[in-house]
PDB file of N, CA and C in Angstrom:
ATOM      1  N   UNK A   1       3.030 -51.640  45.332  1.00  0.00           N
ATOM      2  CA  UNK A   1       3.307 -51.447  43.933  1.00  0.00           C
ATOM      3  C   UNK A   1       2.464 -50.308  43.368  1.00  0.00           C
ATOM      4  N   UNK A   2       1.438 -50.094  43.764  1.00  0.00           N
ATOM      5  CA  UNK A   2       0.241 -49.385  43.656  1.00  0.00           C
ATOM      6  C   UNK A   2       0.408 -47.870  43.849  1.00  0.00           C
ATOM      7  N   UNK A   3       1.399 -47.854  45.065  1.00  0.00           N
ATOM      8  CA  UNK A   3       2.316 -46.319  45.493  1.00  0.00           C
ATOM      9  C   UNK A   3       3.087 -45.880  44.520  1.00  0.00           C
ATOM     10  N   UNK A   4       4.022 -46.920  44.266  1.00  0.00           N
ATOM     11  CA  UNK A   4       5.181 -46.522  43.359  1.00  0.00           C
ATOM     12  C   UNK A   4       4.830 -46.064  41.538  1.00  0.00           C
ATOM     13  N   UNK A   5       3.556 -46.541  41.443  1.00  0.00           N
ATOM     14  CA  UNK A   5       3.202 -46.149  39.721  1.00  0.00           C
ATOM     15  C   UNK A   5       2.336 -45.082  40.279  1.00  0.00           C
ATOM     16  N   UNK A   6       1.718 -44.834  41.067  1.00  0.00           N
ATOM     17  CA  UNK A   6       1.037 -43.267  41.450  1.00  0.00           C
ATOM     18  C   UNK A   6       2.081 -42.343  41.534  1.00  0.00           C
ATOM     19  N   UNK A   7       3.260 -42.929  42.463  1.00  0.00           N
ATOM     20  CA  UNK A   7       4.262 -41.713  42.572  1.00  0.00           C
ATOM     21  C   UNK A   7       4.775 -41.134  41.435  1.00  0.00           C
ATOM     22  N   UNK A   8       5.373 -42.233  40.225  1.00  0.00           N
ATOM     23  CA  UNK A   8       6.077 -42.213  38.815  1.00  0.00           C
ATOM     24  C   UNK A   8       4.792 -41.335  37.870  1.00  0.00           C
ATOM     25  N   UNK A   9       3.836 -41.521  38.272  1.00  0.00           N
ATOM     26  CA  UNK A   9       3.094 -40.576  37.377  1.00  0.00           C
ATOM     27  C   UNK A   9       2.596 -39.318  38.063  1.00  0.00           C
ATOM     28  N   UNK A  10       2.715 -39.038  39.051  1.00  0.00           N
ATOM     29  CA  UNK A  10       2.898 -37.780  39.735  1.00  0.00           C
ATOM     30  C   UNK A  10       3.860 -37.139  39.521  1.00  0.00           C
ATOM     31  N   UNK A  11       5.137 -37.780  39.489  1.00  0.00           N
ATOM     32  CA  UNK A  11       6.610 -37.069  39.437  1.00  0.00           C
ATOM     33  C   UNK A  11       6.743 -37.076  37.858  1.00  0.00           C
ATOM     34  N   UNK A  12       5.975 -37.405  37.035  1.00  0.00           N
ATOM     35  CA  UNK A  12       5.861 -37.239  35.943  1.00  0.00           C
ATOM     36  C   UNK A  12       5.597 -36.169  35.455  1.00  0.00           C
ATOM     37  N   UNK A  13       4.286 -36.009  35.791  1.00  0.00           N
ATOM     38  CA  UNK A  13       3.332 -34.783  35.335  1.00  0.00           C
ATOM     39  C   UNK A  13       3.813 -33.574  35.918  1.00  0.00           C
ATOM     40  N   UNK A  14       4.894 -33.484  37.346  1.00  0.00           N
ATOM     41  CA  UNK A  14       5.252 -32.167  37.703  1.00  0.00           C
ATOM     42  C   UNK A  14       6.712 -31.919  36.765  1.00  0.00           C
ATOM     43  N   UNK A  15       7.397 -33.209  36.624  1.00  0.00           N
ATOM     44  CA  UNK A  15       8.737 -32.812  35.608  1.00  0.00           C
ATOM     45  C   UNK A  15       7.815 -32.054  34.322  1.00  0.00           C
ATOM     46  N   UNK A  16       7.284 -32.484  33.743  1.00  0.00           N
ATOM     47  CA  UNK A  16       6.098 -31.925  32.444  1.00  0.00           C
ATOM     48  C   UNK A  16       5.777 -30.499  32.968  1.00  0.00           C
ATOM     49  N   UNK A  17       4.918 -29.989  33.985  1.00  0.00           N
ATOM     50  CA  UNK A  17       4.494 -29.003  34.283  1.00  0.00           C
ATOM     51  C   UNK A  17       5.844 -28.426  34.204  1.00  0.00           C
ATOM     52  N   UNK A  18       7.180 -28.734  35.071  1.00  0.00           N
ATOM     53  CA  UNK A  18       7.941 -27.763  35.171  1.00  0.00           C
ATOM     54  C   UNK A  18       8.419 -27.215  34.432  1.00  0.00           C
ATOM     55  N   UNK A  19       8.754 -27.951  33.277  1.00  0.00           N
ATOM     56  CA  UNK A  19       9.343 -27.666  31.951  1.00  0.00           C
ATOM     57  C   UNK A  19       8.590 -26.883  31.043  1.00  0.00           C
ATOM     58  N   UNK A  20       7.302 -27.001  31.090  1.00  0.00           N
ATOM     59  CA  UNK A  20       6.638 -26.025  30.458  1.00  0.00           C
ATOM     60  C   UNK A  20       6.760 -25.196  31.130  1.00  0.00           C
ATOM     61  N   UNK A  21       6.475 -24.939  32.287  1.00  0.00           N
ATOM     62  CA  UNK A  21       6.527 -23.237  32.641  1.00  0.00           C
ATOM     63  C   UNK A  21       7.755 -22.397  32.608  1.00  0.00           C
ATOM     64  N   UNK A  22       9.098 -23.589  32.856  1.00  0.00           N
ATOM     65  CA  UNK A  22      10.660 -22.783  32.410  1.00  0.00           C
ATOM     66  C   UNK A  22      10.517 -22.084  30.968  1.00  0.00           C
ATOM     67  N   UNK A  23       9.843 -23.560  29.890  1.00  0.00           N
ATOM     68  CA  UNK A  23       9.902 -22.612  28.454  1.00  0.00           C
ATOM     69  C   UNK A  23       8.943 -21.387  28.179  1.00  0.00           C
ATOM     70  N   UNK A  24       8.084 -21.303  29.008  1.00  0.00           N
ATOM     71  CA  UNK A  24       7.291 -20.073  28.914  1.00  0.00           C
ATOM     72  C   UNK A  24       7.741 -18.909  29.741  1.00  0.00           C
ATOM     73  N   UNK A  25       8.817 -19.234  30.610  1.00  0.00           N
ATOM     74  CA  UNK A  25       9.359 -18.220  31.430  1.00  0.00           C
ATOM     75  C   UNK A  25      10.395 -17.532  30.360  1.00  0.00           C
ATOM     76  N   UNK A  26      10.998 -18.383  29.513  1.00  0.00           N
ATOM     77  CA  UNK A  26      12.216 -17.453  28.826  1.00  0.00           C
ATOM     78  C   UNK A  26      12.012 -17.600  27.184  1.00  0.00           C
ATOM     79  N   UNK A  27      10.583 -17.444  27.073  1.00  0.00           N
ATOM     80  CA  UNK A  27      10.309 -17.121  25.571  1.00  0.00           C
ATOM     81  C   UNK A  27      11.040 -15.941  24.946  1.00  0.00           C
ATOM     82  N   UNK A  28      11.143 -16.156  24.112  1.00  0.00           N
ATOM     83  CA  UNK A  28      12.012 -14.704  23.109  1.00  0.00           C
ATOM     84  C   UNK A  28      10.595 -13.901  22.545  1.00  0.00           C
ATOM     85  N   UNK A  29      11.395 -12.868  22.127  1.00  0.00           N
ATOM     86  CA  UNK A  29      10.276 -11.370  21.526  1.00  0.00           C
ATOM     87  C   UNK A  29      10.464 -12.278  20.077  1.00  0.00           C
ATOM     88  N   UNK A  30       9.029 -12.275  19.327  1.00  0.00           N
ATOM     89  CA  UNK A  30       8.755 -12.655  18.115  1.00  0.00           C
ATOM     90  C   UNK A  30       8.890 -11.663  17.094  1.00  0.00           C
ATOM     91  N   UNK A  31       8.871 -10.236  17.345  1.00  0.00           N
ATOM     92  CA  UNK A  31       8.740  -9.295  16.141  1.00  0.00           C
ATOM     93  C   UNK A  31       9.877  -8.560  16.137  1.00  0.00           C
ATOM     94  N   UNK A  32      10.175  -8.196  14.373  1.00  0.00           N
ATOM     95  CA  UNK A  32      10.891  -7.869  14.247  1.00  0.00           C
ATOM     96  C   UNK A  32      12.256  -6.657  15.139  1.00  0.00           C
ATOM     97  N   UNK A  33      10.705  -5.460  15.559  1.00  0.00           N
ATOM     98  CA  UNK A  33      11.146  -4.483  16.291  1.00  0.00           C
ATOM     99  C   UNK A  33      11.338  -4.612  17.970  1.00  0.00           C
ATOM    100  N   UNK A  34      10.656  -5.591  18.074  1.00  0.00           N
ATOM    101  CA  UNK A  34      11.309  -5.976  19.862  1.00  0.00           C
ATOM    102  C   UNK A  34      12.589  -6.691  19.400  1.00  0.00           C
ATOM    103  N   UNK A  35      13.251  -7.427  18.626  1.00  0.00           N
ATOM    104  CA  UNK A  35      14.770  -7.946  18.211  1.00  0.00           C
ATOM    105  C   UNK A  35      15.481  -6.555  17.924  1.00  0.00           C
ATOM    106  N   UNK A  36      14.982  -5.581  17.925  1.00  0.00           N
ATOM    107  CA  UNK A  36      15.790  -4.143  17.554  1.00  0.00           C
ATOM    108  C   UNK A  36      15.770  -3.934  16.013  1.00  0.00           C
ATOM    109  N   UNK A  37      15.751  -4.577  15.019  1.00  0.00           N
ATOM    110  CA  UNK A  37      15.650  -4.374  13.649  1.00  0.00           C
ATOM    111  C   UNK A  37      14.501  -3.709  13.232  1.00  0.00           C
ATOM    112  N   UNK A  38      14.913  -2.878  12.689  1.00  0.00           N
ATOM    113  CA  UNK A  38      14.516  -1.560  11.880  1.00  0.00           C
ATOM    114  C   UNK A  38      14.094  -1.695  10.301  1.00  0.00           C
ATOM    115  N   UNK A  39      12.951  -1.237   9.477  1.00  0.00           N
ATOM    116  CA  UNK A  39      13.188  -1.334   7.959  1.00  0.00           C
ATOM    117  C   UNK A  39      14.301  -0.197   7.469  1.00  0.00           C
ATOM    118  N   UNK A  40      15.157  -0.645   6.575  1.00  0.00           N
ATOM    119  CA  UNK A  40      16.222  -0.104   6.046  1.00  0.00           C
ATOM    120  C   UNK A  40      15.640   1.453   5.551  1.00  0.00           C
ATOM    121  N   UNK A  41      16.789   2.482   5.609  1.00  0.00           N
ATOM    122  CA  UNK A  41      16.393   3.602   5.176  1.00  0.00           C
ATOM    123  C   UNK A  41      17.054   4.325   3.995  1.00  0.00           C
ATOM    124  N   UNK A  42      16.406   4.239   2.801  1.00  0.00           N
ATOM    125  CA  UNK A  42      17.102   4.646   1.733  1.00  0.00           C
ATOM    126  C   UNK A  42      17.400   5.973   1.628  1.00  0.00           C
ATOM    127  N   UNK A  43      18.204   5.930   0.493  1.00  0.00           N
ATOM    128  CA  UNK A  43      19.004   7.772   0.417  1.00  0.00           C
ATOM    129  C   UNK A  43      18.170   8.013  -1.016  1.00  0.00           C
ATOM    130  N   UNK A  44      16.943   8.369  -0.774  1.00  0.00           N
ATOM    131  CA  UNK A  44      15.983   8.649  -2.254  1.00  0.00           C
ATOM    132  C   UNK A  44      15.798   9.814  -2.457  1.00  0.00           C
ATOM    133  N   UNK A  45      16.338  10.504  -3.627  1.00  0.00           N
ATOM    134  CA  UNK A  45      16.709  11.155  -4.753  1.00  0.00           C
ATOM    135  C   UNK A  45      15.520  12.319  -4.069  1.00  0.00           C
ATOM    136  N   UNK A  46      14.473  11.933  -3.917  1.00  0.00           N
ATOM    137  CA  UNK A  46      13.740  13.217  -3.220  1.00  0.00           C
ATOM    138  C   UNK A  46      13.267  13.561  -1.812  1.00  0.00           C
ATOM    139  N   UNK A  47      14.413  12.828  -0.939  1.00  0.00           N
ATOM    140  CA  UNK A  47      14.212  12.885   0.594  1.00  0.00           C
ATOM    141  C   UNK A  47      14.554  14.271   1.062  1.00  0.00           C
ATOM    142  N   UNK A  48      15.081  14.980   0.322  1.00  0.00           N
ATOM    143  CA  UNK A  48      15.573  16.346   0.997  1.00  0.00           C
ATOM    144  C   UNK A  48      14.506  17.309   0.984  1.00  0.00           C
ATOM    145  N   UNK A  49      15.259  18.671   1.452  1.00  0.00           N
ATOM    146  CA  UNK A  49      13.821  19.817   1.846  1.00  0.00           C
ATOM    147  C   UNK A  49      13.752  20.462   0.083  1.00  0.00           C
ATOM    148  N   UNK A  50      14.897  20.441  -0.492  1.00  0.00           N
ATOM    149  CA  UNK A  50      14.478  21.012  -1.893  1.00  0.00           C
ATOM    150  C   UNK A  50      14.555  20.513  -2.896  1.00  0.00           C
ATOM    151  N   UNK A  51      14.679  18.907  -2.748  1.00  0.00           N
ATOM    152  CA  UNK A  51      14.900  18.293  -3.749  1.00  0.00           C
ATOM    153  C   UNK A  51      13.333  17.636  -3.860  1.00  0.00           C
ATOM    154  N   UNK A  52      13.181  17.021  -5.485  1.00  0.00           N
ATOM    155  CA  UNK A  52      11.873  16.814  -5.560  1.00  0.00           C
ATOM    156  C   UNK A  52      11.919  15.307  -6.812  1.00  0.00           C
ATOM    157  N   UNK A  53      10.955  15.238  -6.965  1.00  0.00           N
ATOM    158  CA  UNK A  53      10.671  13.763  -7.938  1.00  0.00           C
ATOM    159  C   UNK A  53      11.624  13.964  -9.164  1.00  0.00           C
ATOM    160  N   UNK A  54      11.487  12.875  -9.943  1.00  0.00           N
ATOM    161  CA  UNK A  54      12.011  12.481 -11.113  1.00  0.00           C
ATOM    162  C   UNK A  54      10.787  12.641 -11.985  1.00  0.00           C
ATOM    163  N   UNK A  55      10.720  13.712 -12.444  1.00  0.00           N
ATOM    164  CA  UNK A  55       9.321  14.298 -13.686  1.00  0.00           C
ATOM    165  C   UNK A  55       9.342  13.436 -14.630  1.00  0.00           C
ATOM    166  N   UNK A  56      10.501  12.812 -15.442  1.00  0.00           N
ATOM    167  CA  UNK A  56      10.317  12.324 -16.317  1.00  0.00           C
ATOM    168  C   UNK A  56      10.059  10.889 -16.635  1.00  0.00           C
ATOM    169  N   UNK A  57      10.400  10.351 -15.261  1.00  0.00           N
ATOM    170  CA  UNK A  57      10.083   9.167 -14.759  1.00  0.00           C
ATOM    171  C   UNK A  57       8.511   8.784 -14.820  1.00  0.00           C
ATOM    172  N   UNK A  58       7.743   9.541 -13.927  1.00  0.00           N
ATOM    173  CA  UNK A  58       6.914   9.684 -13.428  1.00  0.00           C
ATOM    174  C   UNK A  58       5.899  10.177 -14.682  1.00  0.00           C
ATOM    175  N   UNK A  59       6.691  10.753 -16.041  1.00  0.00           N
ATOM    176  CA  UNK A  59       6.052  11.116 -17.391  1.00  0.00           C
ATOM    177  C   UNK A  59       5.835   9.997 -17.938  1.00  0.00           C
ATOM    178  N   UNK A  60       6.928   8.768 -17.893  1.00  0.00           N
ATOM    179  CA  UNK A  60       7.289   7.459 -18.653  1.00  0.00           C
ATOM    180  C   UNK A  60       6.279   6.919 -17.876  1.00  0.00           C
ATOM    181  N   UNK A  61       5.867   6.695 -16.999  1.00  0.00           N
ATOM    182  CA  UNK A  61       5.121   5.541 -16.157  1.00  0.00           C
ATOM    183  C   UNK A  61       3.386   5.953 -16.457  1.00  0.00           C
ATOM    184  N   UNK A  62       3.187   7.356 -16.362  1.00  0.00           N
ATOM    185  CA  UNK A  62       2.039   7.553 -16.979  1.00  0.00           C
ATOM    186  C   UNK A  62       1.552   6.770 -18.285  1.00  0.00           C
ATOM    187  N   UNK A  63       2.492   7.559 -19.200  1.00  0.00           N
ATOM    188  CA  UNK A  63       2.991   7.122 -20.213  1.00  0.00           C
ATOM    189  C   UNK A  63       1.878   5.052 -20.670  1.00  0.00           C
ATOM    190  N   UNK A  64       2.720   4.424 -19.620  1.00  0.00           N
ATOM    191  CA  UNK A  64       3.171   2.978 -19.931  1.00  0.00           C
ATOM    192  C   UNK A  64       1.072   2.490 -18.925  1.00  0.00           C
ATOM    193  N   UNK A  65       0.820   3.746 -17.997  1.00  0.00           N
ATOM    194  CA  UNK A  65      -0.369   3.967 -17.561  1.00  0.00           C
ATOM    195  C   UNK A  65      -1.796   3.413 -18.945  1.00  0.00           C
ATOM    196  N   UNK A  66      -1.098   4.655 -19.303  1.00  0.00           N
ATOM    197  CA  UNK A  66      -2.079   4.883 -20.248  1.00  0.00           C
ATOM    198  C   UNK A  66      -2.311   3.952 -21.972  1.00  0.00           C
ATOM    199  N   UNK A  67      -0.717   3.043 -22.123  1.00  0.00           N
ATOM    200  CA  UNK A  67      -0.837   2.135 -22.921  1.00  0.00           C
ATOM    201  C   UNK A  67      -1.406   0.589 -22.466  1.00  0.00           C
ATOM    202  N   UNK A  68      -1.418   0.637 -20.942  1.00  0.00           N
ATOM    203  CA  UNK A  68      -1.287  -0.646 -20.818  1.00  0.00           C
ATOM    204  C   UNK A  68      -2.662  -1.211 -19.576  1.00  0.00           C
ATOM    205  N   UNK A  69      -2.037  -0.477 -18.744  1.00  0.00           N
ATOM    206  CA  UNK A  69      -3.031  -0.839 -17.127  1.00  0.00           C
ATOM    207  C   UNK A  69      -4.457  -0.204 -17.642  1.00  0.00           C
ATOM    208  N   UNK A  70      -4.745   1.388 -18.437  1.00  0.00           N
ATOM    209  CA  UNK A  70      -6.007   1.759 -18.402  1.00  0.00           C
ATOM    210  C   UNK A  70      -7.236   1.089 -18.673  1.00  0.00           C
ATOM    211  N   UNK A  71      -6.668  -0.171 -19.427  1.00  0.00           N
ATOM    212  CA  UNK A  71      -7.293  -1.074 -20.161  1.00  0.00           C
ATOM    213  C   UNK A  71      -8.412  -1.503 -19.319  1.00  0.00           C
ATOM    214  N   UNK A  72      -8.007  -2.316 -17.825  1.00  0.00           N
ATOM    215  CA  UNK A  72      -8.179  -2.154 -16.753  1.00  0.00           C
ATOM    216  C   UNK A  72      -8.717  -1.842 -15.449  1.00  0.00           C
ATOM    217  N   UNK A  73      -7.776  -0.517 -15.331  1.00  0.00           N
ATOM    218  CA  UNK A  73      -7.366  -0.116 -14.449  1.00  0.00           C
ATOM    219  C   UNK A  73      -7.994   1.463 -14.384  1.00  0.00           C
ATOM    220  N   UNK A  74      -8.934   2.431 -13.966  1.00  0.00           N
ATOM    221  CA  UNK A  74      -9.112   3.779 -14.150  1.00  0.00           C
ATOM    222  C   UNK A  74      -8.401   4.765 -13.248  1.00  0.00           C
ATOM    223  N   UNK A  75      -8.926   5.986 -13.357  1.00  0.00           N
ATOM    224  CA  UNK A  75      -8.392   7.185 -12.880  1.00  0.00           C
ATOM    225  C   UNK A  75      -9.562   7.980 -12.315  1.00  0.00           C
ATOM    226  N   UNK A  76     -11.046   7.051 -12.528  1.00  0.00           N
ATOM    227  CA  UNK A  76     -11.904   8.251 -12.198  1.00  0.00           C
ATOM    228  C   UNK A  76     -11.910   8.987 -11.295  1.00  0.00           C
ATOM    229  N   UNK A  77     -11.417   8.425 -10.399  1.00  0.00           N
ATOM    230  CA  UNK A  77     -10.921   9.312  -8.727  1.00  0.00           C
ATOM    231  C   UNK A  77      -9.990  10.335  -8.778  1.00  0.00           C
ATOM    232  N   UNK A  78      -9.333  10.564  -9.719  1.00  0.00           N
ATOM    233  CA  UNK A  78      -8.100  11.486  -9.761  1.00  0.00           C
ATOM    234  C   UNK A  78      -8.475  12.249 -10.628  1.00  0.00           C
ATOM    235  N   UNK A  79      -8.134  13.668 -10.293  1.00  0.00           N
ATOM    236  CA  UNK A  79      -8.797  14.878 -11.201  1.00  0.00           C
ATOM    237  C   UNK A  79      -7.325  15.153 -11.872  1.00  0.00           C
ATOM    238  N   UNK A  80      -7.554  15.541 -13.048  1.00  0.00           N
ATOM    239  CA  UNK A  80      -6.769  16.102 -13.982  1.00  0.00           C
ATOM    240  C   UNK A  80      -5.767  17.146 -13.465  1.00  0.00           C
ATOM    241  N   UNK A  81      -6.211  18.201 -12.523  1.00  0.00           N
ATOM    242  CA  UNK A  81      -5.117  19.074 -12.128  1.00  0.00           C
ATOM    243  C   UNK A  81      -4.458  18.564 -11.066  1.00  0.00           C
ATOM    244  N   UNK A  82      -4.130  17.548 -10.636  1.00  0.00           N
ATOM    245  CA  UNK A  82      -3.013  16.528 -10.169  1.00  0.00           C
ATOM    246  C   UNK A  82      -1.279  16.615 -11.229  1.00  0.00           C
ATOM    247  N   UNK A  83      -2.210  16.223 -12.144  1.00  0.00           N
ATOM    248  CA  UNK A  83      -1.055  16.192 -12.911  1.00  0.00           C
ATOM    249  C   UNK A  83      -0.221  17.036 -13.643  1.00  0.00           C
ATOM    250  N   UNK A  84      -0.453  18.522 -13.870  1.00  0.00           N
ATOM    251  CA  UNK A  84      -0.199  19.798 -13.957  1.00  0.00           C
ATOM    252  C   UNK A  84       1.137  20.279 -12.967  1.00  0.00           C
ATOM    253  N   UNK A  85       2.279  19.971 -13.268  1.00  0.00           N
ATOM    254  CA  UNK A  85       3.184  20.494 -12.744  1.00  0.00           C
ATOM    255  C   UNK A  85       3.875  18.875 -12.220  1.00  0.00           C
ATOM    256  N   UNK A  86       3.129  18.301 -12.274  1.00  0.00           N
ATOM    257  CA  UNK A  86       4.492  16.859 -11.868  1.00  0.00           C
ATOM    258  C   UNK A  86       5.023  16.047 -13.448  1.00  0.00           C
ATOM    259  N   UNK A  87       4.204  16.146 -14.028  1.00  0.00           N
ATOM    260  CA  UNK A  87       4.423  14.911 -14.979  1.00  0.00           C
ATOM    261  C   UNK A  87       3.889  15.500 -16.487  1.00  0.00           C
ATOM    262  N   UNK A  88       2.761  16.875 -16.575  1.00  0.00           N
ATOM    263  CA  UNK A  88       2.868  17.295 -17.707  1.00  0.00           C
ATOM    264  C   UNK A  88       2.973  18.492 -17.505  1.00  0.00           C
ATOM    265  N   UNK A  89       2.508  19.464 -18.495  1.00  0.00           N
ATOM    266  CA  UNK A  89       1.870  20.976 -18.303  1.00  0.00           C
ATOM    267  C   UNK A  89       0.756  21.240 -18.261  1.00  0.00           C
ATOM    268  N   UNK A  90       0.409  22.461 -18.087  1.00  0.00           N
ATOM    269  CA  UNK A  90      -1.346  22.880 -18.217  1.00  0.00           C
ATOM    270  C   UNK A  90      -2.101  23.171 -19.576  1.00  0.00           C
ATOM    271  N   UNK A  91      -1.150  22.752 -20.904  1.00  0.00           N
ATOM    272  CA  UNK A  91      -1.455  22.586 -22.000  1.00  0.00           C
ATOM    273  C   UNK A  91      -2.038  21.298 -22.338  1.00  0.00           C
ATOM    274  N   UNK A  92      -1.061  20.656 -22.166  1.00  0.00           N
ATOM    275  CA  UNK A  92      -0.998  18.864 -22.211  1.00  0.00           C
ATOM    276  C   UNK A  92      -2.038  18.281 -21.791  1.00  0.00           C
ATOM    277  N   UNK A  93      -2.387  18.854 -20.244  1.00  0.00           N
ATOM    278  CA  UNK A  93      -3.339  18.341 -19.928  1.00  0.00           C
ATOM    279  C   UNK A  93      -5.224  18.537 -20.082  1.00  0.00           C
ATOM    280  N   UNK A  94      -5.133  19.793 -20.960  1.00  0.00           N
ATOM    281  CA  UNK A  94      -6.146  20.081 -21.570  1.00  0.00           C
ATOM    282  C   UNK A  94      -6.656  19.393 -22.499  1.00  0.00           C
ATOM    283  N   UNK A  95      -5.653  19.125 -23.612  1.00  0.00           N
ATOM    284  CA  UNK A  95      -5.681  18.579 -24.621  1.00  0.00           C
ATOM    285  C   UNK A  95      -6.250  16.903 -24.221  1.00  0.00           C
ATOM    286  N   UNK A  96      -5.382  16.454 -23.492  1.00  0.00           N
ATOM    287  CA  UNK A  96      -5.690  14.884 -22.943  1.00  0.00           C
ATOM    288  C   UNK A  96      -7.381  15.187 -22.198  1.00  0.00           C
ATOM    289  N   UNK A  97      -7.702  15.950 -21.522  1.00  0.00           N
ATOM    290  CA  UNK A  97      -8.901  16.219 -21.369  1.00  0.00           C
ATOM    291  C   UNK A  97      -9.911  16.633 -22.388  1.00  0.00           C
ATOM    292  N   UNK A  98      -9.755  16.913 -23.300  1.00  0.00           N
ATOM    293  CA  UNK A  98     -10.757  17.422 -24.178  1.00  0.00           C
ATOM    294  C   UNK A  98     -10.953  15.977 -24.823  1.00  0.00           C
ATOM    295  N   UNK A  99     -10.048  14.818 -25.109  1.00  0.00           N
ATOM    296  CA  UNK A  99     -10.527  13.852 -25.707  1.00  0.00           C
ATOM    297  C   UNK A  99     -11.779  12.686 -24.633  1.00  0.00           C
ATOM    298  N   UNK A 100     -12.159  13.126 -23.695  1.00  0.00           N
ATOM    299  CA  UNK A 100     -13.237  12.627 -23.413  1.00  0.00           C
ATOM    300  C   UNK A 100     -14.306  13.600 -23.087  1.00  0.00           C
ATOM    301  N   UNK A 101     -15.725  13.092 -22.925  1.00  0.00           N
ATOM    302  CA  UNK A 101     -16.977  13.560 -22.598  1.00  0.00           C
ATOM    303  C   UNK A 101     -17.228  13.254 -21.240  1.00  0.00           C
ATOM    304  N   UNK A 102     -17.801  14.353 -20.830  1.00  0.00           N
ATOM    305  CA  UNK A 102     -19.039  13.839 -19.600  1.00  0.00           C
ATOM    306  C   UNK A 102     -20.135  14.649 -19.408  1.00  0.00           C
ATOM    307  N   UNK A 103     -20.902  14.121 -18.353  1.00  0.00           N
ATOM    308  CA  UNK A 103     -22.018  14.175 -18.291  1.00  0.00           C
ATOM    309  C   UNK A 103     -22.627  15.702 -17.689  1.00  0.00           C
ATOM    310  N   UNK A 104     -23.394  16.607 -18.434  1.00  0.00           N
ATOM    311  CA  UNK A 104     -23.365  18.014 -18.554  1.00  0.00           C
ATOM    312  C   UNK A 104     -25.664  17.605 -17.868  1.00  0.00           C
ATOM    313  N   UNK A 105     -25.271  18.677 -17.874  1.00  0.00           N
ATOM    314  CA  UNK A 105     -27.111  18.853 -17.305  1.00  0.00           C
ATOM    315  C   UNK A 105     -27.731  18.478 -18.015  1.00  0.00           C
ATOM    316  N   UNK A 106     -28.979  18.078 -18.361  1.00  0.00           N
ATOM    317  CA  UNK A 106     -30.218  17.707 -19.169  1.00  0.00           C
ATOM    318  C   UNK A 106     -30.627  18.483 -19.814  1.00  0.00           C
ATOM    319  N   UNK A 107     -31.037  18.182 -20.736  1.00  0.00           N
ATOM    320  CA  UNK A 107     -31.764  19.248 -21.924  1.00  0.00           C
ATOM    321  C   UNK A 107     -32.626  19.787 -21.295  1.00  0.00           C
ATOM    322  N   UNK A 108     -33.678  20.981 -22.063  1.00  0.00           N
ATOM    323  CA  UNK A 108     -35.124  21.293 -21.832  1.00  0.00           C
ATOM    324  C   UNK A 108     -35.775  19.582 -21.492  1.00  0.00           C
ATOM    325  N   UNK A 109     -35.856  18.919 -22.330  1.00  0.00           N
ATOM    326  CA  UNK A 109     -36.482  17.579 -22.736  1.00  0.00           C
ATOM    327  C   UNK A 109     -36.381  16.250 -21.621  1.00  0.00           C
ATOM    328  N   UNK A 110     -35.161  16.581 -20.664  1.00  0.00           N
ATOM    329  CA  UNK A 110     -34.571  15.804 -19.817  1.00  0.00           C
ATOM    330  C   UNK A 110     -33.516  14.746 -20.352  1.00  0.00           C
ATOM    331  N   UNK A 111     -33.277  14.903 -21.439  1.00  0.00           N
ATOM    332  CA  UNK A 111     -32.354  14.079 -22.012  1.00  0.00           C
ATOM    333  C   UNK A 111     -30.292  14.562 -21.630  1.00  0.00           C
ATOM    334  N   UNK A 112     -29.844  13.671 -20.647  1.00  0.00           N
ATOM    335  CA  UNK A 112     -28.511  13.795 -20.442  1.00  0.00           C
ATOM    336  C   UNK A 112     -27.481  14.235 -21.559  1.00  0.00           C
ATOM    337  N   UNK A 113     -26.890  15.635 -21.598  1.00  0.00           N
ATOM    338  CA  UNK A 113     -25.843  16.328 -22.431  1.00  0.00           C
ATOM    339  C   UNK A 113     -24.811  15.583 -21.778  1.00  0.00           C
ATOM    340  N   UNK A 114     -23.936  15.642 -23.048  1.00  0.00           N
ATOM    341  CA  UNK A 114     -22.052  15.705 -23.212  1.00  0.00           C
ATOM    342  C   UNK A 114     -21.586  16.853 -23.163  1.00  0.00           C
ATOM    343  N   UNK A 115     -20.438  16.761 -22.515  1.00  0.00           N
ATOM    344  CA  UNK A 115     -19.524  18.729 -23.092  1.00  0.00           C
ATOM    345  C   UNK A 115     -18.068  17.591 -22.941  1.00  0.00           C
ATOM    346  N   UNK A 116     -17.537  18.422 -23.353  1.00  0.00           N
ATOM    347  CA  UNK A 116     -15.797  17.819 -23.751  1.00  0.00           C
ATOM    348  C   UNK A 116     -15.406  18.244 -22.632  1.00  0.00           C
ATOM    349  N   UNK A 117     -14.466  17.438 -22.344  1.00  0.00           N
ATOM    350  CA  UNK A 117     -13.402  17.544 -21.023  1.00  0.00           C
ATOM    351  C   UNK A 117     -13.058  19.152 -21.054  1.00  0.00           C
TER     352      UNK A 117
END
């Protein structure tokens, strides 16, 4: 009797082994690009060699920038002549620059100057 429940749990554990190693033999590819799928490719308004942004778009969003996110959100990383030819002019953007200060050399005295944008 002693044979026959050694055997049943021997022939157990190799049906078990076998089956795991069949399902690990014919696993499928998990990512997207081994299934062959691709991210979709849009037809956007400035994909061509001479076509270019939507200026006025890109004026409005500043725009909604500067009423809403600056609150926020800054620009100190981004220099002003960025925006000179996409979204304003080189007037515009003077003007929007002159309404702040920064930090200019020290007096005789060592005391930190302002100069206007």
């Amino acid at each position: 009797m002693k044979k026959v429940v050694n055997g049943a749990i021997a022939a157990t554990g190799l049906t078990a082994s076998y089956i795991l190693y069949q399902d690990s033999q014919s696993a499928q590819a998990m990512t997207a690009a081994e299934h062959g799928l691709h991210a979709p490719g849009f037809g956007w308004s400035h994909n061509g060699m001479f076509d270019t942004f939507d200026h006025a778009s890109i004026r409005r969003g500043f725009h909604v920038y500067r009423e809403v996110c600056a609150a926020c959100h800054s620009l100190d990383r981004v220099a002003w002549r960025t925006l000179v030819g996409v979204s304003h002019t080189n007037s515009e953007v003077r003007e929007m620059c002159e309404e702040f200060e920064y930090d200019d050399e020290p007096d005789d005295e060592g005391n930190p100057r302002k100069r206007p944008g």
